[in-house]
PDB file of N, CA and C in Angstrom:
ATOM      1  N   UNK A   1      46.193  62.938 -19.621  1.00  0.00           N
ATOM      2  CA  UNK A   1      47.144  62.883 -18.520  1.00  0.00           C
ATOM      3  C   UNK A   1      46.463  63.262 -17.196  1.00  0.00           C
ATOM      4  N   UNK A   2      45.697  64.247 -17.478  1.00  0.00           N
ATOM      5  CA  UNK A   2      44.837  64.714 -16.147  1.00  0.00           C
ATOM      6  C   UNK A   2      44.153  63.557 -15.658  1.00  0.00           C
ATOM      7  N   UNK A   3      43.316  62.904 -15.961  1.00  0.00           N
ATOM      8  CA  UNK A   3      42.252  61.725 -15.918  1.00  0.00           C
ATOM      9  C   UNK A   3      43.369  60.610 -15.323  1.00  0.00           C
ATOM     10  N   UNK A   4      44.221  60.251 -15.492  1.00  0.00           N
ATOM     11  CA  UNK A   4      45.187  59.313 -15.281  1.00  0.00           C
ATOM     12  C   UNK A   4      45.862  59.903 -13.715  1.00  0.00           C
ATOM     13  N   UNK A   5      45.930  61.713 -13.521  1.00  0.00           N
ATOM     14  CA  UNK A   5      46.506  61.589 -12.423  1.00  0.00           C
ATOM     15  C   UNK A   5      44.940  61.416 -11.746  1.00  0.00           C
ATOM     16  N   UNK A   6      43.976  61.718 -12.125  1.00  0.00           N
ATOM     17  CA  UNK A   6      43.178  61.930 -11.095  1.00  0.00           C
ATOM     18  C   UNK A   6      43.034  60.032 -10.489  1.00  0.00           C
ATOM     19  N   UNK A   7      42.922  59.354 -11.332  1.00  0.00           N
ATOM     20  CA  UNK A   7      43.075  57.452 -11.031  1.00  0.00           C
ATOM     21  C   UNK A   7      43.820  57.464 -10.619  1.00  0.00           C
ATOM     22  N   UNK A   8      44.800  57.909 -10.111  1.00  0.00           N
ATOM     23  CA  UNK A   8      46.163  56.906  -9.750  1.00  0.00           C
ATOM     24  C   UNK A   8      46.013  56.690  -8.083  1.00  0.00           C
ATOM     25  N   UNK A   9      45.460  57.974  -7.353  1.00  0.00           N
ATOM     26  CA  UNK A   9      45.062  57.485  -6.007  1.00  0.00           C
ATOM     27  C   UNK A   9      44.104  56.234  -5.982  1.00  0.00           C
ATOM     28  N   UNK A  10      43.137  55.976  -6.331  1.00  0.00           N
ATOM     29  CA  UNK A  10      42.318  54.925  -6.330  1.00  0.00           C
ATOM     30  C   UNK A  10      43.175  53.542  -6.791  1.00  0.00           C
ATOM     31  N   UNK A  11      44.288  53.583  -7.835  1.00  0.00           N
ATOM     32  CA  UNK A  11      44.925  52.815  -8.605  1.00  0.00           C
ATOM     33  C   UNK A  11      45.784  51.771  -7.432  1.00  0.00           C
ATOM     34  N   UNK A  12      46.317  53.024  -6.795  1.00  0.00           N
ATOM     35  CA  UNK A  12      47.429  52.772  -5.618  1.00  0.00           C
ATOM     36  C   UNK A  12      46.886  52.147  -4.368  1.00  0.00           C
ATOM     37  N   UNK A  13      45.534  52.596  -4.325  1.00  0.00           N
ATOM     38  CA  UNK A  13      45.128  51.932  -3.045  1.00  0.00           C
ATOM     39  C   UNK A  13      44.702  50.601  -3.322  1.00  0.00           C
ATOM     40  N   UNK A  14      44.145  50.227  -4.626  1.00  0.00           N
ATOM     41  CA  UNK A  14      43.544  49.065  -4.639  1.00  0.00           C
ATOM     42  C   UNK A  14      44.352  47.912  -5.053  1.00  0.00           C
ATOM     43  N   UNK A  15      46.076  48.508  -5.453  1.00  0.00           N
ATOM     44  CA  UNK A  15      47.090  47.890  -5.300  1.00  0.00           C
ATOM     45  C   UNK A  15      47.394  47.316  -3.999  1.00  0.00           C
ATOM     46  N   UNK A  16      47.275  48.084  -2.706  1.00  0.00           N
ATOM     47  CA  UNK A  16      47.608  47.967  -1.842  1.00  0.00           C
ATOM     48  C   UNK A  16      46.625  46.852  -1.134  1.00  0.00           C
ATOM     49  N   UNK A  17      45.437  47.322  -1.142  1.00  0.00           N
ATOM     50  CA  UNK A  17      44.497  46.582  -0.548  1.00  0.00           C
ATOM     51  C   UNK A  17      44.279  45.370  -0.763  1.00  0.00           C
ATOM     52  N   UNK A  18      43.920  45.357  -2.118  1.00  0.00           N
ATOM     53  CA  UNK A  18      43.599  43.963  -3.005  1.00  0.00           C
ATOM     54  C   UNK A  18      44.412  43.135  -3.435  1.00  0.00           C
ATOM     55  N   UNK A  19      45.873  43.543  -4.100  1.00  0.00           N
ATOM     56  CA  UNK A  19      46.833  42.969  -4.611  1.00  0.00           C
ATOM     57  C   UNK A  19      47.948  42.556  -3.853  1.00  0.00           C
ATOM     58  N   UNK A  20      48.300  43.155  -2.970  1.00  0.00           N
ATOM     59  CA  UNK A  20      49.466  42.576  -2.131  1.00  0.00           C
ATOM     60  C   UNK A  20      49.189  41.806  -0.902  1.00  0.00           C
ATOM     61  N   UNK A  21      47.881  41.823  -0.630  1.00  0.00           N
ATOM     62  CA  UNK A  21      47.673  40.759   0.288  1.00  0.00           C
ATOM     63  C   UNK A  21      47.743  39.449  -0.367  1.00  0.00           C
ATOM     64  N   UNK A  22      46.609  39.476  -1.894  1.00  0.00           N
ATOM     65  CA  UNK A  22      46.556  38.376  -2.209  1.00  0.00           C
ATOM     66  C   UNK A  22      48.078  37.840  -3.009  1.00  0.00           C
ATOM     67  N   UNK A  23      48.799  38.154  -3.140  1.00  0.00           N
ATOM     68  CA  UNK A  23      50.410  38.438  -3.860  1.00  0.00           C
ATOM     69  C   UNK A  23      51.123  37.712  -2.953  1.00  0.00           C
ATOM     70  N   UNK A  24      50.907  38.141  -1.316  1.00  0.00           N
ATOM     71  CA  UNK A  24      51.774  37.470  -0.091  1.00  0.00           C
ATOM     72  C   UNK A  24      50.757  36.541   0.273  1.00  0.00           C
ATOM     73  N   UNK A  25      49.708  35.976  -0.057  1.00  0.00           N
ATOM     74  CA  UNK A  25      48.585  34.751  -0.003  1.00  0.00           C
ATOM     75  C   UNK A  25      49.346  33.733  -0.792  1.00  0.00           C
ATOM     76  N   UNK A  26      49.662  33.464  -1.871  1.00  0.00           N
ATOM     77  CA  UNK A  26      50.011  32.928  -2.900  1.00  0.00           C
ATOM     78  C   UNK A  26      51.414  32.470  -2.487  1.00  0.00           C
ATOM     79  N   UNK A  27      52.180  33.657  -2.033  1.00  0.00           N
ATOM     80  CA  UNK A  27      53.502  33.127  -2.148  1.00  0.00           C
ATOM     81  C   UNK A  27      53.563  32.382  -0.584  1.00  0.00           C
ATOM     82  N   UNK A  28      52.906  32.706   0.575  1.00  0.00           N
ATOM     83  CA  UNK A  28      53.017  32.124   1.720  1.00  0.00           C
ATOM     84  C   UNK A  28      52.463  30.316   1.285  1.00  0.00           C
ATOM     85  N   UNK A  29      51.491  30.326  -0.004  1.00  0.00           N
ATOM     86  CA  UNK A  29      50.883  28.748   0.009  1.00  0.00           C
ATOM     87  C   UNK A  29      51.980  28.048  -0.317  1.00  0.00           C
ATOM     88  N   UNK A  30      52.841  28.497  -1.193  1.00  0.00           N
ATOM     89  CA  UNK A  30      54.037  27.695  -1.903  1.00  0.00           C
ATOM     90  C   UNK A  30      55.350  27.583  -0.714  1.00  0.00           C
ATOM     91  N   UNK A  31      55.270  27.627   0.496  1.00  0.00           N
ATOM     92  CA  UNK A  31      56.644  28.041   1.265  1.00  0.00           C
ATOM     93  C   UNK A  31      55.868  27.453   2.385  1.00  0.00           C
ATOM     94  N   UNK A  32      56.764  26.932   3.379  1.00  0.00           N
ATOM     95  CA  UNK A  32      56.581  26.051   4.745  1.00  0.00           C
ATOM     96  C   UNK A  32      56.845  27.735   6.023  1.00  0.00           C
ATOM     97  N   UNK A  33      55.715  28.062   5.887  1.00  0.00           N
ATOM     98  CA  UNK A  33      55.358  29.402   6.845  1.00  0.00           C
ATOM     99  C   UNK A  33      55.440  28.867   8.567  1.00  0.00           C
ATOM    100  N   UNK A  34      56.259  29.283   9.270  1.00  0.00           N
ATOM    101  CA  UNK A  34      56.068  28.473  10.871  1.00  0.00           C
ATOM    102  C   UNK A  34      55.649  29.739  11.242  1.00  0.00           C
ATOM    103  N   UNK A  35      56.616  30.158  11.768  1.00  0.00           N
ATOM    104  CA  UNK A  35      56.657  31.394  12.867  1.00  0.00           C
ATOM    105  C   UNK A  35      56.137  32.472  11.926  1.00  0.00           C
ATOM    106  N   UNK A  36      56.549  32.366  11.005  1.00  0.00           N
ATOM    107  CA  UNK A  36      56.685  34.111  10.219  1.00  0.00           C
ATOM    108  C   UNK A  36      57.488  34.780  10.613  1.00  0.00           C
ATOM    109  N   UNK A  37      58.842  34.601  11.160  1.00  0.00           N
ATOM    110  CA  UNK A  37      59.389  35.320  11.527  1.00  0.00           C
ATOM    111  C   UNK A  37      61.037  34.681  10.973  1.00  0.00           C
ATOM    112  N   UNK A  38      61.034  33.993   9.670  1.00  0.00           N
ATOM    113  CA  UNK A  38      62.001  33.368   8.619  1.00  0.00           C
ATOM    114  C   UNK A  38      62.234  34.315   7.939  1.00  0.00           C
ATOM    115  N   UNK A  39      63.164  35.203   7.711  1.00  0.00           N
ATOM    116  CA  UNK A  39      63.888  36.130   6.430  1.00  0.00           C
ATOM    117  C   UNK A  39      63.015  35.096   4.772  1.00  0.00           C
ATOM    118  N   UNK A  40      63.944  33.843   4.910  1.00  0.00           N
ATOM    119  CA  UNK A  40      63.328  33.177   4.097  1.00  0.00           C
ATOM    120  C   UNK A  40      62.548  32.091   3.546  1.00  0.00           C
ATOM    121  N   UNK A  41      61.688  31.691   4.047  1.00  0.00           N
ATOM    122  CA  UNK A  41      61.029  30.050   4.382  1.00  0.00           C
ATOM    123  C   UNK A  41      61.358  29.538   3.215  1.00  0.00           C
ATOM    124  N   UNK A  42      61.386  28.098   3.578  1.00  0.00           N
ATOM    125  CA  UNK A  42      61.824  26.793   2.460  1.00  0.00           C
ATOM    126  C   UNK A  42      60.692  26.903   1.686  1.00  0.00           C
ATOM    127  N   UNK A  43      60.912  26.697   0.183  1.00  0.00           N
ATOM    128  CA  UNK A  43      60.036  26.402  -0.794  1.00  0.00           C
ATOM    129  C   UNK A  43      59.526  24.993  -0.552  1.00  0.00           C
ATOM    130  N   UNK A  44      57.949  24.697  -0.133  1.00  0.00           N
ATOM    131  CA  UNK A  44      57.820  23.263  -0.684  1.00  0.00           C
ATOM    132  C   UNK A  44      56.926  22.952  -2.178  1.00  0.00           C
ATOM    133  N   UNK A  45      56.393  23.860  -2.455  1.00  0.00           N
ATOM    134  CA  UNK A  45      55.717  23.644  -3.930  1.00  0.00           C
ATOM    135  C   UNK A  45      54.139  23.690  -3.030  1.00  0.00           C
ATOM    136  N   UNK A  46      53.268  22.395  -4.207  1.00  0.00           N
ATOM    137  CA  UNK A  46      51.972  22.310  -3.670  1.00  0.00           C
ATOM    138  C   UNK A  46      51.976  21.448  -2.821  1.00  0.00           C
ATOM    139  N   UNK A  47      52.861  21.227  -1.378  1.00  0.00           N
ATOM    140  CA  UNK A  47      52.901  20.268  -0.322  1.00  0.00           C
ATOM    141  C   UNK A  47      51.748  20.654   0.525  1.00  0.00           C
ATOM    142  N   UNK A  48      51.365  21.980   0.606  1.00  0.00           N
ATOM    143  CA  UNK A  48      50.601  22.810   1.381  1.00  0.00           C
ATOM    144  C   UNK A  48      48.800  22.056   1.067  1.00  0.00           C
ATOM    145  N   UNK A  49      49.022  22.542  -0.751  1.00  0.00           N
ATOM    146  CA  UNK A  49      47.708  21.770  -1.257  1.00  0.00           C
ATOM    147  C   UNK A  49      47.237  20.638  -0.984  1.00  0.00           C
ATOM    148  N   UNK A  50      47.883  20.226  -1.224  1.00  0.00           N
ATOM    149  CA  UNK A  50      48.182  18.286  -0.919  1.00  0.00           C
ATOM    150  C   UNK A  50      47.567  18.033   0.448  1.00  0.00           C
ATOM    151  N   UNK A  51      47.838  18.500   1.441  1.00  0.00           N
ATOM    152  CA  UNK A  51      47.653  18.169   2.829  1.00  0.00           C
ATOM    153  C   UNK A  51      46.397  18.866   2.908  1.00  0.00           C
ATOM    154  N   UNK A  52      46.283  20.018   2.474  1.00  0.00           N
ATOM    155  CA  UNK A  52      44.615  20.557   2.558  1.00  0.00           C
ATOM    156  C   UNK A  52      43.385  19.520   1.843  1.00  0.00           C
ATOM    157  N   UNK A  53      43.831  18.999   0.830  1.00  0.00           N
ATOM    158  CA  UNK A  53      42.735  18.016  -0.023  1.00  0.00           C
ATOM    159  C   UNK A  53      42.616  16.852   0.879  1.00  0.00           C
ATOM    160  N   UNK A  54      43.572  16.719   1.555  1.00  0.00           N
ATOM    161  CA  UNK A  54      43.684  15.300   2.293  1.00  0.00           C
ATOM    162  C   UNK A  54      43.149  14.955   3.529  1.00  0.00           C
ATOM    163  N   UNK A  55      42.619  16.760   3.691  1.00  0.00           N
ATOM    164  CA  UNK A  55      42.720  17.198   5.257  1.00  0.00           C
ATOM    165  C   UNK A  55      40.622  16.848   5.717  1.00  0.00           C
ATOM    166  N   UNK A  56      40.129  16.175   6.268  1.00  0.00           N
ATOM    167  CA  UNK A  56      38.625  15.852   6.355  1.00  0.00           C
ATOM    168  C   UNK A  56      37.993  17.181   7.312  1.00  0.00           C
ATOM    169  N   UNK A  57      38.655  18.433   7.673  1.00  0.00           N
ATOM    170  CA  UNK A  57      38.084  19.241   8.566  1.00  0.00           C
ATOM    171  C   UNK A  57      37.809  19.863   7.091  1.00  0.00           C
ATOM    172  N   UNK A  58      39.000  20.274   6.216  1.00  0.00           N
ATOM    173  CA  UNK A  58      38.709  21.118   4.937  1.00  0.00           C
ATOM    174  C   UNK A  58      37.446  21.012   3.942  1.00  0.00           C
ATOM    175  N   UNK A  59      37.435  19.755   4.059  1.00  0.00           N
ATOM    176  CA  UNK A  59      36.020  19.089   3.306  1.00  0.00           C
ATOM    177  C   UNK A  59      34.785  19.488   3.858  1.00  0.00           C
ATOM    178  N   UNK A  60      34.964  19.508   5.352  1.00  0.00           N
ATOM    179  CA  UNK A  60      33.646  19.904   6.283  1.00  0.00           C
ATOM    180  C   UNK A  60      33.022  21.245   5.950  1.00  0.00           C
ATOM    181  N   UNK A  61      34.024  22.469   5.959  1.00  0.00           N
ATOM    182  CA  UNK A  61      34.238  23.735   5.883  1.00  0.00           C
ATOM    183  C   UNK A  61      34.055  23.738   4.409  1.00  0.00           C
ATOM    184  N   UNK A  62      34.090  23.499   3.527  1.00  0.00           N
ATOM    185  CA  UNK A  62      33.266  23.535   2.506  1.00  0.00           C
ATOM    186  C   UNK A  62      32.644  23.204   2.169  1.00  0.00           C
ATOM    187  N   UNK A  63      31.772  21.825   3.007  1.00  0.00           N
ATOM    188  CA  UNK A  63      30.533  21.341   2.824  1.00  0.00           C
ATOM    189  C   UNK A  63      29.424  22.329   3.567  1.00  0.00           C
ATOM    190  N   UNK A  64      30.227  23.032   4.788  1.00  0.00           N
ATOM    191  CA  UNK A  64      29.104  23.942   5.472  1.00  0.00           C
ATOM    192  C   UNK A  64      29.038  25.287   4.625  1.00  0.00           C
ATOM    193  N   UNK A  65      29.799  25.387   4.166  1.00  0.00           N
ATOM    194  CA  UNK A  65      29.996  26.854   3.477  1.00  0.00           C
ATOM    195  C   UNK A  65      29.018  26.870   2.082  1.00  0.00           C
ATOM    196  N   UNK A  66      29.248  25.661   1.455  1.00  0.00           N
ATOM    197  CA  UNK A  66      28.066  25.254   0.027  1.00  0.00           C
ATOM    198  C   UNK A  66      26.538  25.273   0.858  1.00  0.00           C
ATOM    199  N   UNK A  67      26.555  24.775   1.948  1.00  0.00           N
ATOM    200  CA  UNK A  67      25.172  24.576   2.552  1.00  0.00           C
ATOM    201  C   UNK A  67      24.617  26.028   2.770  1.00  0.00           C
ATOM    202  N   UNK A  68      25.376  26.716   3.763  1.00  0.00           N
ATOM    203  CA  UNK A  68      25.183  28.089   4.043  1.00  0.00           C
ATOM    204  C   UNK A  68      24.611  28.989   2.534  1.00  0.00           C
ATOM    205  N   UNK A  69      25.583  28.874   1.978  1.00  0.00           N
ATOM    206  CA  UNK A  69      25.432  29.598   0.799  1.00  0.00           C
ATOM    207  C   UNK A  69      24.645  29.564  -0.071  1.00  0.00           C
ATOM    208  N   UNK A  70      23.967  28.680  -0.273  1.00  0.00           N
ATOM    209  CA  UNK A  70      22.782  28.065  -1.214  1.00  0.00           C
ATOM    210  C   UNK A  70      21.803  28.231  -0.316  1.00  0.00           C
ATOM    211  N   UNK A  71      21.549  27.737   1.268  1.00  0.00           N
ATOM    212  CA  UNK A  71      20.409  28.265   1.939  1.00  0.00           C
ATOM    213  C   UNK A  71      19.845  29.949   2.132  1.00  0.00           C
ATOM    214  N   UNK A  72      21.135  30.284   1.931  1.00  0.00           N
ATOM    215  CA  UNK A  72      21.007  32.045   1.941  1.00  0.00           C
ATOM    216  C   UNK A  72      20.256  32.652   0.517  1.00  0.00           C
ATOM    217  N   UNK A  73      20.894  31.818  -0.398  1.00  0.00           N
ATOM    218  CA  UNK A  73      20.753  32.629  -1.203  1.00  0.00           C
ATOM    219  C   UNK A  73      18.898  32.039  -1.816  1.00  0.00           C
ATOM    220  N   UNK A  74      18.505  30.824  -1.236  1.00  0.00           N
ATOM    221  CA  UNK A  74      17.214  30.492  -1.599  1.00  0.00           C
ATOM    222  C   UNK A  74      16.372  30.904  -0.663  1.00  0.00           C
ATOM    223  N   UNK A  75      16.745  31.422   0.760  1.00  0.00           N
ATOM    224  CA  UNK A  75      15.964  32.278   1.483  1.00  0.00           C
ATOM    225  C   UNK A  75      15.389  33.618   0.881  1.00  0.00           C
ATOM    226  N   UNK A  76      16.742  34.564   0.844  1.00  0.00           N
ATOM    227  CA  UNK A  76      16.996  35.789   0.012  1.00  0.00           C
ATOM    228  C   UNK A  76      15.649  35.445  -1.299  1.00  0.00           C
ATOM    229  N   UNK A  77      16.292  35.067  -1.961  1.00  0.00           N
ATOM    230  CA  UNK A  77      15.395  34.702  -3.541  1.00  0.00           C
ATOM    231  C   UNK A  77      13.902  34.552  -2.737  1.00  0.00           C
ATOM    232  N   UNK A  78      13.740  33.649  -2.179  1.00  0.00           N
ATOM    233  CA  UNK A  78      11.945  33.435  -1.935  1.00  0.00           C
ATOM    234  C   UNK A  78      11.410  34.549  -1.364  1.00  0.00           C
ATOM    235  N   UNK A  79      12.274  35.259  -0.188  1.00  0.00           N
ATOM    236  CA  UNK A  79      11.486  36.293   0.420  1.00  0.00           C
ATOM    237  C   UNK A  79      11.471  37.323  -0.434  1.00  0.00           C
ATOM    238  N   UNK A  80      12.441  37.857  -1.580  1.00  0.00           N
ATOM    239  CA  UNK A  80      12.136  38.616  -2.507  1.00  0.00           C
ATOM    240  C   UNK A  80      10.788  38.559  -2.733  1.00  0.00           C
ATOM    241  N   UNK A  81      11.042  36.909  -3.821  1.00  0.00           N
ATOM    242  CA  UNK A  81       9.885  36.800  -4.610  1.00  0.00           C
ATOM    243  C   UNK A  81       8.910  37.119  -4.173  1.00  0.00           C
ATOM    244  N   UNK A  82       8.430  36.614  -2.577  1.00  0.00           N
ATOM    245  CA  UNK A  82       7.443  36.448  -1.743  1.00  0.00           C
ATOM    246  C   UNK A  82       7.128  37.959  -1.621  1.00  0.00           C
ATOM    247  N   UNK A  83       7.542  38.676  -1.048  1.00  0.00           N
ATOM    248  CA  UNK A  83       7.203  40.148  -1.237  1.00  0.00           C
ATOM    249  C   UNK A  83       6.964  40.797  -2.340  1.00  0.00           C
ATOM    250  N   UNK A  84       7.803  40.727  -3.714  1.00  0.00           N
ATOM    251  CA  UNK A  84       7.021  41.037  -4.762  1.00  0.00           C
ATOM    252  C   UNK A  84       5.667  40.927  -5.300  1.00  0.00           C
ATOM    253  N   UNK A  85       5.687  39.503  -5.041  1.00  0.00           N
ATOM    254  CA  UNK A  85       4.153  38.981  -5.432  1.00  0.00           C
ATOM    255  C   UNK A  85       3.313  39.611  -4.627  1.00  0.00           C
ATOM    256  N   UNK A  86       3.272  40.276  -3.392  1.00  0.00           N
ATOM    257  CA  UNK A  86       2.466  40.309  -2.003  1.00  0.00           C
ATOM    258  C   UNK A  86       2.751  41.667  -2.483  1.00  0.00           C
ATOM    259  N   UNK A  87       3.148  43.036  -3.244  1.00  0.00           N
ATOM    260  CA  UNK A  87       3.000  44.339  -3.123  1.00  0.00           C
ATOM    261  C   UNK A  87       2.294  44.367  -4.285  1.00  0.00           C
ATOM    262  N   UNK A  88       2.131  42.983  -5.241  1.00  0.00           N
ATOM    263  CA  UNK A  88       1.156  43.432  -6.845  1.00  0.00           C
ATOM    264  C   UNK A  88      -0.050  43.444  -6.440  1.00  0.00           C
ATOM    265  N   UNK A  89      -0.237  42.447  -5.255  1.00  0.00           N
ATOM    266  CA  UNK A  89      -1.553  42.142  -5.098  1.00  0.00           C
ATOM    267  C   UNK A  89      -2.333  43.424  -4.083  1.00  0.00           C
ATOM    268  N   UNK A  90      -3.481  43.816  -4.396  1.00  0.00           N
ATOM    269  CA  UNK A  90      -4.326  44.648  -3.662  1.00  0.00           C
ATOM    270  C   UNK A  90      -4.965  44.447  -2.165  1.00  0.00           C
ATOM    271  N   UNK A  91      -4.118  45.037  -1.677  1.00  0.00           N
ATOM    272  CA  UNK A  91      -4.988  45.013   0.222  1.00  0.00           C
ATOM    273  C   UNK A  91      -4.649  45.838   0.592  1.00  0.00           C
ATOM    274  N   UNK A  92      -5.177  46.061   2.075  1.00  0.00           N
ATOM    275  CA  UNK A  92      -5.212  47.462   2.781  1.00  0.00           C
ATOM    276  C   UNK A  92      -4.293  48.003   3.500  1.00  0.00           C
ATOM    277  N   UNK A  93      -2.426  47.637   3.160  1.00  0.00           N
ATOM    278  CA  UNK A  93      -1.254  48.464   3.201  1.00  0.00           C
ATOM    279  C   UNK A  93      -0.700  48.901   2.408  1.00  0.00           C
ATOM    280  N   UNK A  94      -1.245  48.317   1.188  1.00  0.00           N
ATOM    281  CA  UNK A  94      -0.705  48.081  -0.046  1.00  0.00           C
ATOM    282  C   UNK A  94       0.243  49.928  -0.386  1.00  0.00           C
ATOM    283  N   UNK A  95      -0.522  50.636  -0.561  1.00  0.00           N
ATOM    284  CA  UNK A  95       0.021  52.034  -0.410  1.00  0.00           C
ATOM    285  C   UNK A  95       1.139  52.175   0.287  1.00  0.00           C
ATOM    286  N   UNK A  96       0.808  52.109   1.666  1.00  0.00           N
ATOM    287  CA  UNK A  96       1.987  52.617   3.020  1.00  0.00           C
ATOM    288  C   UNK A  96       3.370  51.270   1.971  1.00  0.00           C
ATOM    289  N   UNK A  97       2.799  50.073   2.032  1.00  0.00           N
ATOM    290  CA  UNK A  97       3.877  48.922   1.793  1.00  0.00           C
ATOM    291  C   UNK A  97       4.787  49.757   0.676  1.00  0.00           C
ATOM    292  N   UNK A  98       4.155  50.045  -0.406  1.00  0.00           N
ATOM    293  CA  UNK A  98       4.890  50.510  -1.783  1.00  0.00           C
ATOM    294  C   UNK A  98       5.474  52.294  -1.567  1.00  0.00           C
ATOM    295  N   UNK A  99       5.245  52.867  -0.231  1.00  0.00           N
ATOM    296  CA  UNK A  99       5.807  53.978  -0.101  1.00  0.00           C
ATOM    297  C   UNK A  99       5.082  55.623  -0.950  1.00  0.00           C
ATOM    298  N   UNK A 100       3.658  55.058  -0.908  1.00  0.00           N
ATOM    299  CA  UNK A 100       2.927  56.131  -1.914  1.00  0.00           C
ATOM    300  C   UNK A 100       1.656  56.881  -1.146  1.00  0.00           C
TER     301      UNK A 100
END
């Protein structure tokens, strides 16, 4: 019981943080959102989806976002690698480089 109260702050926040945004994400996709300022907006279903798949800016924004993301992450990866390989090998920083 102790262990359980001591989680429940962490429990509560990450309810808050994580879950009810994405909770009112979900339910705003299914509903015709104008103003935000509707007690209750009309349900349209996946009308929302529909118009996003259809939409050629949406396609863009995830064609730049796949680009971005794969260039990052093969930058990242090489300069790793590239530095790994470059602290096995023996020269005259080699020490200061590896922190010894």
């Amino acid at each position: 019981m102790f262990a359980i109260l001591l989680m429940a702050p962490t429990v509560v926040w990450t309810l808050i943080v994580l879950v009810y945004p994405i909770a009112i994400t979900l339910r705003n996709s299914v509903h015709r959102v104008g103003t935000g300022f509707e007690p209750h907006p009309p349900f349209i279903g996946l009308a929302n989806y529909a118009a996003l798949v259809q939409d050629p800016v949406f396609w863009k924004a995830v064609q730049v976002t796949v680009e971005f993301t794969v260039g990052n992450l093969a930058g990242s990866f090489g300069f790793g690698l590239l530095t790994a390989l470059l602290l096995q090998h023996r020269f005259w920083a080699r020490p200061v480089a590896r922190a010894r």
